[in-house]
Protein backbone atom coordinates (compact mmCIF):
# COMPACT_ATOMS: atom_id res chain seq x y z
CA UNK A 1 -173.78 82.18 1.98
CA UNK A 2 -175.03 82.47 -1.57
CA UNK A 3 -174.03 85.52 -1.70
CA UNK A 4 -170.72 85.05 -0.45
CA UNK A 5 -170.20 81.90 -3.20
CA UNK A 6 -171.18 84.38 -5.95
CA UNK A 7 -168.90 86.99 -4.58
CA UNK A 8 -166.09 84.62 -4.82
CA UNK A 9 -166.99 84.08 -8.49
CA UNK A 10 -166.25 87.15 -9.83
CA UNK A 11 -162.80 88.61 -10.89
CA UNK A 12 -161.93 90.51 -7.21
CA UNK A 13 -163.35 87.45 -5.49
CA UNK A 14 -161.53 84.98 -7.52
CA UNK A 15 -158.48 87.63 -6.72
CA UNK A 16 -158.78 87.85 -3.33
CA UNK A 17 -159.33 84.31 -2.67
CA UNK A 18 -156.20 82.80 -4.95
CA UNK A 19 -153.94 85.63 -3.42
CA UNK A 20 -154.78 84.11 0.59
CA UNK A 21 -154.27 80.61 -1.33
CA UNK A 22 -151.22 81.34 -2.71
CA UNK A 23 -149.69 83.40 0.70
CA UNK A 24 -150.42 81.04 2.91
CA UNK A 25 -148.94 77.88 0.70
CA UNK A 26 -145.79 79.54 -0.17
CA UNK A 27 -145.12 80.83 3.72
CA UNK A 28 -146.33 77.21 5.09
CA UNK A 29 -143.70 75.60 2.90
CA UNK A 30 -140.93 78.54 3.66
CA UNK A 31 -141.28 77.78 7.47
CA UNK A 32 -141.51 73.74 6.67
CA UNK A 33 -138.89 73.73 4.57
CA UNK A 34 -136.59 76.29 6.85
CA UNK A 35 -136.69 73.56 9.40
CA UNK A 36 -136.96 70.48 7.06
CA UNK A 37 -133.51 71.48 5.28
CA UNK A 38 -131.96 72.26 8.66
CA UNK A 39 -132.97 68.62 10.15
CA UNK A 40 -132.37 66.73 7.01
CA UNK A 41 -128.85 68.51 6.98
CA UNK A 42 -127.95 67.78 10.55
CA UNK A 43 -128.82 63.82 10.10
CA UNK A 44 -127.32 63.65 6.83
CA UNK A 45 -123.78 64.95 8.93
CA UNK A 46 -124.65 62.78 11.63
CA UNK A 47 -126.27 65.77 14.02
CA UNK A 48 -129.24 66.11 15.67
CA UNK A 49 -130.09 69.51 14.02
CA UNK A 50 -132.53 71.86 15.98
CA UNK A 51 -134.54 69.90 19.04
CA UNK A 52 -135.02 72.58 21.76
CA UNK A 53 -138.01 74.92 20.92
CA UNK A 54 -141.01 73.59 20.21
CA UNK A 55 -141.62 69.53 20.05
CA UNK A 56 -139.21 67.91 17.96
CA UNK A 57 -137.70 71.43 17.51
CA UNK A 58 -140.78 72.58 15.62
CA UNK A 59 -140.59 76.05 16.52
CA UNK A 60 -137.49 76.84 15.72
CA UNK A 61 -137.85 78.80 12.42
CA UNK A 62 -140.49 80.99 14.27
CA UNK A 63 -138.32 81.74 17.13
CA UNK A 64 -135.66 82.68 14.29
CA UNK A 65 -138.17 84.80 12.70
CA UNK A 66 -139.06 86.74 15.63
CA UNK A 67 -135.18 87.06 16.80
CA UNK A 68 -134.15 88.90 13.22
CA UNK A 69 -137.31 91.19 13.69
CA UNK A 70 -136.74 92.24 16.94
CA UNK A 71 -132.79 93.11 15.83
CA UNK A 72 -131.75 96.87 15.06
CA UNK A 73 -132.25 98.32 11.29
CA UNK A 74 -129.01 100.04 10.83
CA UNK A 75 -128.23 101.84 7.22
CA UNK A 76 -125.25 103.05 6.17
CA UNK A 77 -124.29 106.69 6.62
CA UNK A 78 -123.60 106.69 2.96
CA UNK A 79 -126.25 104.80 1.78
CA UNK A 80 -129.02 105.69 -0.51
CA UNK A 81 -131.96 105.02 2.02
CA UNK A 82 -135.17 105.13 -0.11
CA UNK A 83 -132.94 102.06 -2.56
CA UNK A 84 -131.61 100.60 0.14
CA UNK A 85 -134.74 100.07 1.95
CA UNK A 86 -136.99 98.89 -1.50
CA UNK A 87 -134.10 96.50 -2.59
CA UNK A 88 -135.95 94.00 -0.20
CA UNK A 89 -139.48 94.00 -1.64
CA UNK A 90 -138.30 94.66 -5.13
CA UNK A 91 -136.21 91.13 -4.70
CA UNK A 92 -139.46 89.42 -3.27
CA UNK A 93 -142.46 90.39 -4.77
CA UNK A 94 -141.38 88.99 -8.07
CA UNK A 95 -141.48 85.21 -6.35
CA UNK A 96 -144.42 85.95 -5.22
CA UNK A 97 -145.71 86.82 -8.59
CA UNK A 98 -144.69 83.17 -9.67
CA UNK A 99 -147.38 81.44 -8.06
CA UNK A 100 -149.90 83.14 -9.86
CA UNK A 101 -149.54 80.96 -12.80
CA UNK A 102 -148.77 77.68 -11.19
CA UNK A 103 -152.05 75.62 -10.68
CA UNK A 104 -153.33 73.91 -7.94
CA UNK A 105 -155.79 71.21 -10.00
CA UNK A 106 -156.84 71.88 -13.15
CA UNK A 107 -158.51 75.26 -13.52
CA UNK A 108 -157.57 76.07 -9.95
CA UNK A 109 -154.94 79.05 -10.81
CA UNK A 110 -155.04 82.80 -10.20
CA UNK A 111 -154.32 83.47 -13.85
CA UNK A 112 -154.33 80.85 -16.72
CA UNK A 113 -151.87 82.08 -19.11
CA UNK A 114 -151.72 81.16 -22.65
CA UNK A 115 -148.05 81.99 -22.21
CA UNK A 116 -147.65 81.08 -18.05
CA UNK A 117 -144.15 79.85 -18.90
CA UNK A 118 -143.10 82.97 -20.43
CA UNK A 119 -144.39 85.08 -17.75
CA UNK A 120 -142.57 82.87 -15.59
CA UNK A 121 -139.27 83.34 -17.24
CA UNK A 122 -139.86 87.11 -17.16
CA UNK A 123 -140.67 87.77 -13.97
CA UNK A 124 -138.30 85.46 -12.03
CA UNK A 125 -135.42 87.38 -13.83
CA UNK A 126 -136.88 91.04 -11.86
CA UNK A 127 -135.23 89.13 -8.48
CA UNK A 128 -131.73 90.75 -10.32
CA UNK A 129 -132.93 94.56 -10.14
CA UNK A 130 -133.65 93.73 -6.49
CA UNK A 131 -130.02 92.23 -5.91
CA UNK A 132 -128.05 95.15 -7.45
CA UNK A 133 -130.44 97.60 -6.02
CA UNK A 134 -129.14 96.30 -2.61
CA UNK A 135 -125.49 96.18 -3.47
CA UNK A 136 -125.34 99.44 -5.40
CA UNK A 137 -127.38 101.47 -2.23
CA UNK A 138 -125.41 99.95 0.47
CA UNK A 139 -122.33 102.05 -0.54
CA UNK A 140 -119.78 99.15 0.00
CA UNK A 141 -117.54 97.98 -2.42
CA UNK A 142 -118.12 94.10 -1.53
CA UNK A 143 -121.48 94.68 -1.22
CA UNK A 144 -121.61 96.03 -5.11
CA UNK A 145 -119.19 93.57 -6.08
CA UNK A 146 -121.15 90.36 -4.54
CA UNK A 147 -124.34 91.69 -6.23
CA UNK A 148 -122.54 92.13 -9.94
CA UNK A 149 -121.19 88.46 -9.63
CA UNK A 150 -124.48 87.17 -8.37
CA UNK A 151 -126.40 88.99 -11.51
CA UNK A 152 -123.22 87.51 -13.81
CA UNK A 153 -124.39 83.80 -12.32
CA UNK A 154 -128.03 84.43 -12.70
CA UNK A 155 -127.90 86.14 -16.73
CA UNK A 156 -125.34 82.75 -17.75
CA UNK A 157 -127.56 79.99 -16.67
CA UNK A 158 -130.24 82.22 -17.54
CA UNK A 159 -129.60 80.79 -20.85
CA UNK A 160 -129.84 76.91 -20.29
CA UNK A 161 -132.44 77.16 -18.47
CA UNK A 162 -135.00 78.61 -20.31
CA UNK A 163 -133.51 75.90 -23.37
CA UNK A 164 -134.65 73.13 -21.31
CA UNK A 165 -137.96 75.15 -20.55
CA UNK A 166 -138.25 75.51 -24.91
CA UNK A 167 -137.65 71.41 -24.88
CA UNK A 168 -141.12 71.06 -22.95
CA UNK A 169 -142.64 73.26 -24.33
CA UNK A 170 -142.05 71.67 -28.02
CA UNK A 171 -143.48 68.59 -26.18
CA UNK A 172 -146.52 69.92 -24.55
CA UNK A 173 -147.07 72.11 -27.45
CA UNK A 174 -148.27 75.17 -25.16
CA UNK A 175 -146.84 77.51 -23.01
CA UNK A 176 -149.39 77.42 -20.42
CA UNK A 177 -148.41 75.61 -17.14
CA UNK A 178 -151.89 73.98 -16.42
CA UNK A 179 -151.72 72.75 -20.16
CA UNK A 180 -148.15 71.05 -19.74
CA UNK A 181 -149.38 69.30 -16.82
CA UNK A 182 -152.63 68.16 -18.56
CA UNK A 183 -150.14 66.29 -21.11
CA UNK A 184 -148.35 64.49 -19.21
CA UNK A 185 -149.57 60.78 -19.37
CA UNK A 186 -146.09 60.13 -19.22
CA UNK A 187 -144.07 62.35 -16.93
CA UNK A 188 -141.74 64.81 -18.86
CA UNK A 189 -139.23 63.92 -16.08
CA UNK A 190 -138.73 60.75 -18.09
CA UNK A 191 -139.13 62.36 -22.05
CA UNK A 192 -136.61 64.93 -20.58
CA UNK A 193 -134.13 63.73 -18.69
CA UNK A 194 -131.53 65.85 -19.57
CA UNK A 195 -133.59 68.93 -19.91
CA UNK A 196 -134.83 68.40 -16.14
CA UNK A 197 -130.97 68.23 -15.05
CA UNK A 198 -130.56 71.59 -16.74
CA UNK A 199 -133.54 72.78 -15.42
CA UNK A 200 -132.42 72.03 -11.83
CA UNK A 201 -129.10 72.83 -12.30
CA UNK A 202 -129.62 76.10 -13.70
CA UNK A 203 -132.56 77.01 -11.73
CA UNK A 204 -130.13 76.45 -8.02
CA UNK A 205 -127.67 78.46 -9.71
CA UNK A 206 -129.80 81.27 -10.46
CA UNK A 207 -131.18 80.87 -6.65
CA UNK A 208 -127.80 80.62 -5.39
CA UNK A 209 -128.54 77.03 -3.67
CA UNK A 210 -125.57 74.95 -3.08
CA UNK A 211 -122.97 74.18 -4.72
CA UNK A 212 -123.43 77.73 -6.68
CA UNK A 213 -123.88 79.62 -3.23
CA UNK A 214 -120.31 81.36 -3.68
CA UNK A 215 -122.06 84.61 -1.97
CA UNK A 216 -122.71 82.78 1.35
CA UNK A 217 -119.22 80.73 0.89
CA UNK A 218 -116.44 81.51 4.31
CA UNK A 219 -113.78 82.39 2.04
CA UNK A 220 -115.73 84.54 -1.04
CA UNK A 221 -116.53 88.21 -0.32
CA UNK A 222 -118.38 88.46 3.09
CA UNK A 223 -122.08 88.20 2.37
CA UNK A 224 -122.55 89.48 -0.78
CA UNK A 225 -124.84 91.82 -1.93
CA UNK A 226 -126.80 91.96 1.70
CA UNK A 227 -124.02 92.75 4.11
CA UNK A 228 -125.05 95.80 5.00
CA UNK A 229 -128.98 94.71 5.57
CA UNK A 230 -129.99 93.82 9.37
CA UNK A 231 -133.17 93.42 11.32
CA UNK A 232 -136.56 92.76 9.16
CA UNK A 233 -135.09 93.97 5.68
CA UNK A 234 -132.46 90.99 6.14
CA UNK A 235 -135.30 89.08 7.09
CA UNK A 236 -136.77 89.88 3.86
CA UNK A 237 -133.98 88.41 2.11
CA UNK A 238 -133.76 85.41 3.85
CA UNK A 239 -137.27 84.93 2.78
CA UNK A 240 -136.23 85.30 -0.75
CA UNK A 241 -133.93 82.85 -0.60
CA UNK A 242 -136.02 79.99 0.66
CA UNK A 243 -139.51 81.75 -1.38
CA UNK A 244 -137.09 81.25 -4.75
CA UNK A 245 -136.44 77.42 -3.71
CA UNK A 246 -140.18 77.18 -2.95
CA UNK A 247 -141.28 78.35 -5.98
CA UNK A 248 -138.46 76.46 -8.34
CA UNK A 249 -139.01 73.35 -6.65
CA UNK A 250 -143.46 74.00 -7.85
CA UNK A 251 -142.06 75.09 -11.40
CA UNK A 252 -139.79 71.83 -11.30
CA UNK A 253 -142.62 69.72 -10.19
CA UNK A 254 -144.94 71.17 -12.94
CA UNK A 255 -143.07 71.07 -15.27
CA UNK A 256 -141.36 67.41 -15.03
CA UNK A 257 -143.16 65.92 -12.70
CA UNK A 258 -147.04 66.07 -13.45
CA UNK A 259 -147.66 68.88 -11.23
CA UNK A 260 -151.11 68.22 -9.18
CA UNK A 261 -151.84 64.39 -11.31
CA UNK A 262 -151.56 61.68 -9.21
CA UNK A 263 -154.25 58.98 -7.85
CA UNK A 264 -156.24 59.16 -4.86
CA UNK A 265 -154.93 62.31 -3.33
CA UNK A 266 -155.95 64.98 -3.50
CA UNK A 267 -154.66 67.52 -6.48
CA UNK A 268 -152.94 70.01 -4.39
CA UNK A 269 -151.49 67.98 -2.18
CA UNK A 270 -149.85 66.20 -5.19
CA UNK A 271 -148.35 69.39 -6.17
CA UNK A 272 -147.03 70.44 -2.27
CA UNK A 273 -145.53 66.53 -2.02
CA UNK A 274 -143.94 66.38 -5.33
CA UNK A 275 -142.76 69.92 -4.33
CA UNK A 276 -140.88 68.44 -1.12
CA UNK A 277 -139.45 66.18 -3.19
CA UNK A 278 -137.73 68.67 -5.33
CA UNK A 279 -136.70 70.98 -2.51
CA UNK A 280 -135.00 67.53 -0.63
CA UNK A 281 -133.17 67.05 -3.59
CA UNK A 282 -131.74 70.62 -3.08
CA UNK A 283 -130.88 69.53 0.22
CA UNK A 284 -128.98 66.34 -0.54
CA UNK A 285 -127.09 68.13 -3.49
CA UNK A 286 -126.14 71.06 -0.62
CA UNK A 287 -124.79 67.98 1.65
CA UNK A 288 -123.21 65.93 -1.14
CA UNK A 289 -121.52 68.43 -3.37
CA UNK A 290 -118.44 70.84 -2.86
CA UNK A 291 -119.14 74.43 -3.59
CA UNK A 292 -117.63 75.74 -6.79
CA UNK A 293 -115.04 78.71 -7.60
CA UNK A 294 -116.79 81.34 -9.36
CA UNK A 295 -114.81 80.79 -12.42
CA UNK A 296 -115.88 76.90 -11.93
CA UNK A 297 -119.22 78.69 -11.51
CA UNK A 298 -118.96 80.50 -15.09
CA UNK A 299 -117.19 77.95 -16.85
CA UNK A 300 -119.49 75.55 -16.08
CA UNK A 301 -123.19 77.19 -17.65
CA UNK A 302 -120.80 78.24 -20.87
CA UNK A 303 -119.03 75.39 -21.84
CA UNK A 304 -120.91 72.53 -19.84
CA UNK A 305 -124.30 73.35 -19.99
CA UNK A 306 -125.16 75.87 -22.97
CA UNK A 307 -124.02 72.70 -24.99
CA UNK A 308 -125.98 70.13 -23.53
CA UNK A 309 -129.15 72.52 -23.68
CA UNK A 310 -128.25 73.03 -27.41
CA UNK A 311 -128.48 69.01 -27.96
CA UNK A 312 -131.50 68.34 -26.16
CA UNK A 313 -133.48 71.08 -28.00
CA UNK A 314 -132.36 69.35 -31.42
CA UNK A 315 -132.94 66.03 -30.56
CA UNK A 316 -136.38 66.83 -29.04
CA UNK A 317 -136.80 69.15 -32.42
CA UNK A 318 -136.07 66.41 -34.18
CA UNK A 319 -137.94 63.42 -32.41
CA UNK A 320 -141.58 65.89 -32.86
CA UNK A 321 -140.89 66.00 -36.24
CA UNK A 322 -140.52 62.27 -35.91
CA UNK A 323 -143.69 61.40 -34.21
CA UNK A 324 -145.86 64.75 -33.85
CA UNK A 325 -148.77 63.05 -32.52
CA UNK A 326 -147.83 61.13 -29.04
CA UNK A 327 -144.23 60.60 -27.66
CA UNK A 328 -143.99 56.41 -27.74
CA UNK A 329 -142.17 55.02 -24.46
CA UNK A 330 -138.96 54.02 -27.17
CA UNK A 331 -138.33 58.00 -27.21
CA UNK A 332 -138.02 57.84 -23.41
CA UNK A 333 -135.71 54.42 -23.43
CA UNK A 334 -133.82 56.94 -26.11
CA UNK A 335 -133.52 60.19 -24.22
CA UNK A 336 -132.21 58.13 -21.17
CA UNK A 337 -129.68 56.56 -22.94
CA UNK A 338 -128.61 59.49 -24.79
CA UNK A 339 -128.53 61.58 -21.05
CA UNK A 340 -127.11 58.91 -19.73
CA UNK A 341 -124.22 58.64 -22.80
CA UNK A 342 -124.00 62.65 -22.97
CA UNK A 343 -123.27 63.76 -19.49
CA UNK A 344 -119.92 61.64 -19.17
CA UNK A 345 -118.80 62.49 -22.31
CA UNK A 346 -118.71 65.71 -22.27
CA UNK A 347 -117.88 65.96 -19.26
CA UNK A 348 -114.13 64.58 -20.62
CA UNK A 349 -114.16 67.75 -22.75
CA UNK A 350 -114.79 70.02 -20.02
CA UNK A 351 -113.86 69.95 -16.33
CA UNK A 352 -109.61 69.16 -16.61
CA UNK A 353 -109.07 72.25 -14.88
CA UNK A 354 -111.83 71.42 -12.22
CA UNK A 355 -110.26 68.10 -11.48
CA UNK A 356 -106.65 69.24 -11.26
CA UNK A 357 -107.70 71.76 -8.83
């Protein structure tokens, strides 16, 4: 057993043993969520949502699972086959990647990163190559098209997002992840109100979560960039899809929300409750809000949000010049009020078009 603990200690034990960790967390909360989101939706429309397999319908997303993998792989004629079969594990194995950085307590992380944010950033945006690798190889002209408009939604709110991620950052004064948690005595949630809206605006955007889902909409271009994908590789993707809301609701909760603090539970169940709560909020934005035109879609991360991200850098800029030390609780009475003042207003600049319509 000694020998075992002492194994575990070193680098490819540490590896190995954060890797399982990290697996089995992210496809525990794919499968919860899967059927979470698919019984919170069904009450929230007054349904009873899946019931039959399993007790209380439990089973369900592993009776999905197993029906997509046992489905036919068909390619294209035309396709490029060697793209069109990596598109799928080029898409997830950057979300994957993610969790590698995001701790668990503190010290409990696969890699501490002086710069985990940045590597965060980075790697999230490698989903893209994945996306167009599947339109382009598919040799279908809606297929390229979906991916190109996805890529042109995920490089615009690119922007805002990682201009909320800099107003943290100025506030934590580090980029690493465990390091932003460890100062927040006050969650940044409250110091950043308006820089957690970005964040979770931009960040279901980039993951095409409703209302920016215009790929998965009845009357946009089929199914975007994976219409041609059956059997496991669509599998794949559908993993990708609820993998990216797994790992932006941990990234959310780190970053706003105190990530793994809390009293008398235990750390990492902190982070996987506080991570629920961000992926339910998904939810009740998919059942509350209409989906948006893709020029709504554009419009909306140029004119709406690049501003707003703009405003809340200076005015964070400005109140650590202020009071470089600690962040007093009148900065967070301030930041509310000026979120609060800011969103209406220029909202009266923006959306005519969006209301006429």
């Amino acid at each position: 057993m000694e020998a075992i603990a002492t194994w575990f200690g070193t680098f490819w034990g540490h590896l190995v043993l954060f890797s399982v960790i990290i697996i089995a967390f992210m496809m525990t909360l794919v499968i919860g969520f899967i059927y979470f989101e698919r019984r919170a939706l069904a009450r929230m429309q007054a349904r009873l949502g899946p019931n039959r397999v399993g007790p209380f319908g439990l089973l369900q997303p592993i009776a999905d699972a197993v029906k997509v993998l046992l489905k036919e792989d068909i390619i294209p004629d035309k396709a490029d086959r060697l793209v069109h079969m990596l598109a799928p594990m080029v898409a997830f194995a950057p979300v994957l990647m993610i969790f590698a950085v995001i701790p668990f307590q503190n010290g409990a992380v696969l890699a501490d990163l002086n710069i985990g944010i940045l590597y965060v950033s980075a790697v999230a945006s490698v989903t893209s190559v994945g996306i167009f690798m599947a339109g382009w190889s598919s040799s279908n002209k809606y297929s390229i098209i979906g991916a190109m408009r996805d890529i042109a939604a995920i490089v615009s709110y690119e922007i805002p997002l990682v201009l909320a991620i800099a107003g943290v950052v100025l506030v934590a004064g580090s980029l690493s992840l465990n390091q932003i948690v460890m100062t927040q005595d006050i969650p940044f949630i409250l110091v950043q109100p308006l820089g957690f809206l970005l964040f979770f605006l931009a960040g279901s955007a980039e993951i095409n979560r409703s209302p920016f889902d215009l790929l998965e909409a009845d009357s946009e271009i089929v199914a975007g960039f994976h219409t041609e994908y059956s059997g496991m590789k669509f599998a794949m993707f559908y993993l990708v899809e609820y993998a990216e809301a797994v790992a932006m609701s941990a990234i959310i909760s780190t970053l706003f929300l105190g990530g793994w603090r809390g009293p008398w539970l235990p750390p990492w169940l902190w982070l996987t409750v506080k991570t629920g709560a961000v992926f339910f909020l998904m939810v009740w934005v998919r059942t509350t809000m209409p989906r948006a035109r893709i020029d709504q879609l554009m419009g909306f991360a140029w004119k709406f949000m690049l501003p707003l991200a703009f405003i809340n850098l200076f005015v964070t800029g400005i109140e650590i010049l202020a009071f470089p030390a600690t962040i007093p609780w009148t900065i967070v009475v301030i930041n509310i009020i000026i979120a609060l003042a800011l969103i209406p207003l220029w909202s009266r600049f923006f959306p005519s078009k969006m209301r006429q319509s």
